[in-house]
Each structure stands twice: as C-alpha cells, then as structure tokens.
C-alpha atoms as a PDB file:
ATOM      1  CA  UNK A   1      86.612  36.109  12.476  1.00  0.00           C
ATOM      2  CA  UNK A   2      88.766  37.372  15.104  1.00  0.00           C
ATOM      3  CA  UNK A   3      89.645  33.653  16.781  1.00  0.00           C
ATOM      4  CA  UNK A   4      88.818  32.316  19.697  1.00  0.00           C
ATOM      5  CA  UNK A   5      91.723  31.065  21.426  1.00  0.00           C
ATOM      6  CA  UNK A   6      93.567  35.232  21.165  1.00  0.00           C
ATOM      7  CA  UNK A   7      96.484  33.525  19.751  1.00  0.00           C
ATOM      8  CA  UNK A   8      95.971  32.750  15.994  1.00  0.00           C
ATOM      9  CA  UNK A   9      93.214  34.912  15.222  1.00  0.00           C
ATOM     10  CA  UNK A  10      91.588  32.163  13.605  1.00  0.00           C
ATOM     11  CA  UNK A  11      88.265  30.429  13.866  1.00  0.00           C
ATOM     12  CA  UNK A  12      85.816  28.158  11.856  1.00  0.00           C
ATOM     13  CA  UNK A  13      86.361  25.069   9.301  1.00  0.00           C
ATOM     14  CA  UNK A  14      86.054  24.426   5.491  1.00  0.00           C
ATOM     15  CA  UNK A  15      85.372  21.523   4.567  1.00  0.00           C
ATOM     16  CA  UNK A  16      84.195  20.760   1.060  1.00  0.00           C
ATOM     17  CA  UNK A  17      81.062  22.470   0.777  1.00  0.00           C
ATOM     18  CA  UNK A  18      80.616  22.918   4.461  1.00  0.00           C
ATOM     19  CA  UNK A  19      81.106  26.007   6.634  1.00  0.00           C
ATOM     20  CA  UNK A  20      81.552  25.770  10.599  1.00  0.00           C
ATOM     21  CA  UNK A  21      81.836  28.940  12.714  1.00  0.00           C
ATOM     22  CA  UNK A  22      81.804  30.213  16.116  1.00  0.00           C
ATOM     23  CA  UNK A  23      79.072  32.708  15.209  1.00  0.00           C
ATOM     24  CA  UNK A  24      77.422  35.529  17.244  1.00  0.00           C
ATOM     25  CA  UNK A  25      74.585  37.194  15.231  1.00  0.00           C
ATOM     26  CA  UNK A  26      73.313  37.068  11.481  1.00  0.00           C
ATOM     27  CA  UNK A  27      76.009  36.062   9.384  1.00  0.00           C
ATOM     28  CA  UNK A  28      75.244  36.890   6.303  1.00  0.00           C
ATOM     29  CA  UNK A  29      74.641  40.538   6.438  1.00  0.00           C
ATOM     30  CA  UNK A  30      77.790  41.010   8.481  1.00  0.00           C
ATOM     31  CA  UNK A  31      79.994  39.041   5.868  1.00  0.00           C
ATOM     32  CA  UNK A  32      79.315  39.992   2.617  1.00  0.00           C
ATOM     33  CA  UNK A  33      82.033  38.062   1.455  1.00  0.00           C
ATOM     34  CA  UNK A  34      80.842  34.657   2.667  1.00  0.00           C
ATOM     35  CA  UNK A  35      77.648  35.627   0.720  1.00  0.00           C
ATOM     36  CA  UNK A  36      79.350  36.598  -2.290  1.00  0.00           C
ATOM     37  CA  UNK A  37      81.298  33.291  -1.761  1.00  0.00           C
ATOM     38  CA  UNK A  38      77.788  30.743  -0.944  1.00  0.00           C
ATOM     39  CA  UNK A  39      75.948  32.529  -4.023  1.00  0.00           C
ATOM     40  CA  UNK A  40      79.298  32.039  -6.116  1.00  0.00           C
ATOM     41  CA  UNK A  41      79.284  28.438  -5.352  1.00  0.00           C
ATOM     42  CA  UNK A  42      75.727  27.323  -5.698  1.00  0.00           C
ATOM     43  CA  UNK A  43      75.749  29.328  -8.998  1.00  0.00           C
ATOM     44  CA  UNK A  44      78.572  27.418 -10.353  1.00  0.00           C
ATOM     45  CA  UNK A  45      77.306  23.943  -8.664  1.00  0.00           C
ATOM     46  CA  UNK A  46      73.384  24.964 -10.667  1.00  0.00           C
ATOM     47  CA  UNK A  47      75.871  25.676 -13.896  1.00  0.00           C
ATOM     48  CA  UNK A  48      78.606  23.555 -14.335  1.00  0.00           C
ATOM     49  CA  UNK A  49      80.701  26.610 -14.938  1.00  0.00           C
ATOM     50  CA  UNK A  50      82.710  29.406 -13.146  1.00  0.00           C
ATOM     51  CA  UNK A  51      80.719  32.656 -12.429  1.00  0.00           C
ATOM     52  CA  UNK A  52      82.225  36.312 -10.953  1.00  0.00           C
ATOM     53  CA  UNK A  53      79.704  38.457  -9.137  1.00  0.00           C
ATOM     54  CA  UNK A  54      80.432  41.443 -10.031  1.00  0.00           C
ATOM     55  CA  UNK A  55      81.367  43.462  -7.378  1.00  0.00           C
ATOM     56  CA  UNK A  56      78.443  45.553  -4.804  1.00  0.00           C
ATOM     57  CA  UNK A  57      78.948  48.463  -2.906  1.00  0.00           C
ATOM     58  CA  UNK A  58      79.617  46.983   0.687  1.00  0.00           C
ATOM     59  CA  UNK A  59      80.667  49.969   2.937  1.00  0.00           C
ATOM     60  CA  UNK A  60      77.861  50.338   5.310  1.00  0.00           C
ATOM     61  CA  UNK A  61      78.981  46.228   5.600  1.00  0.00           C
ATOM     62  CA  UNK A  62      81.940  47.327   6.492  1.00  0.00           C
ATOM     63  CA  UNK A  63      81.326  50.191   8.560  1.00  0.00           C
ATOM     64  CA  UNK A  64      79.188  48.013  10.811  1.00  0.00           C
ATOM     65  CA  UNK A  65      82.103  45.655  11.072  1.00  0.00           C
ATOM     66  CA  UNK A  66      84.094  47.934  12.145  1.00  0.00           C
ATOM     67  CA  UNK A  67      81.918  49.445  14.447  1.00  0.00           C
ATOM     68  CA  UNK A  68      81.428  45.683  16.207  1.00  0.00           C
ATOM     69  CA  UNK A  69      85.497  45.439  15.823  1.00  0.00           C
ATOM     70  CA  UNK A  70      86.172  49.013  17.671  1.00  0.00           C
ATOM     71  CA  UNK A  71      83.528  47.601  20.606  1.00  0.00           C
ATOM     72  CA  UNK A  72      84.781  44.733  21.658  1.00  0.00           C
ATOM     73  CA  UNK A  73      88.622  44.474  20.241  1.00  0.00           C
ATOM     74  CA  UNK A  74      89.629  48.294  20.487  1.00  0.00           C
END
C-alpha cells in the first residue's frame, strides 16, 4: 500500500503464512500480485514443490490502481 503513517510508505505484516493489512475494499481484485502470490503458495504447500504462474494480462488491474492512486494521492 501507500502507508499509513505518510512517512515510510509502508503498511501491513508478513508473518509466515499470514497477511495483515490496513485494507479499504476487495483486495484481491485490486492486487493481483497478492493473488498471484496466495495461489503460488497454497499450490506449492498442496505440492511439495515450487510452481510459477505464468504470467496474466493485468492492465485493467492496474489501470484501476492507478485511477484509486490519482484520487486520493495526486
């Protein structure tokens, strides 16, 4: 995310196989990449093994991020 204290534009925790974050809306279709990182992760928890999604077209992802980060950050 963008942080909440304005300082070091960070936010959330990882721990283990735990995610914390100060969230506002879905966060899976906004994030793509935590999704891509959850599925990676439970794939290779089910399997025993490392696994690489292969990459999806994520621009209207990303346009709507950046839509959100133009609103309230621009």
């Amino acid at each position: 995310g963008f942080g909440n204290n304005g300082k070091d534009k960070t936010e959330g925790i990882v721990y283990k196989n735990s995610f914390g974050t100060y969230l506002h809306g879905p966060i899976l279709p906004k994030n793509p990449q935590l999704a891509d990182l959850l599925l990676t992760l439970a794939l290779e928890q089910k399997y025993g093994e490392k696994f690489h999604l292969e990459p999806l077209d994520d621009s209207i992802e990303q346009k709507a991020r950046e839509q959100v980060f133009n609103k309230y950050f621009k």
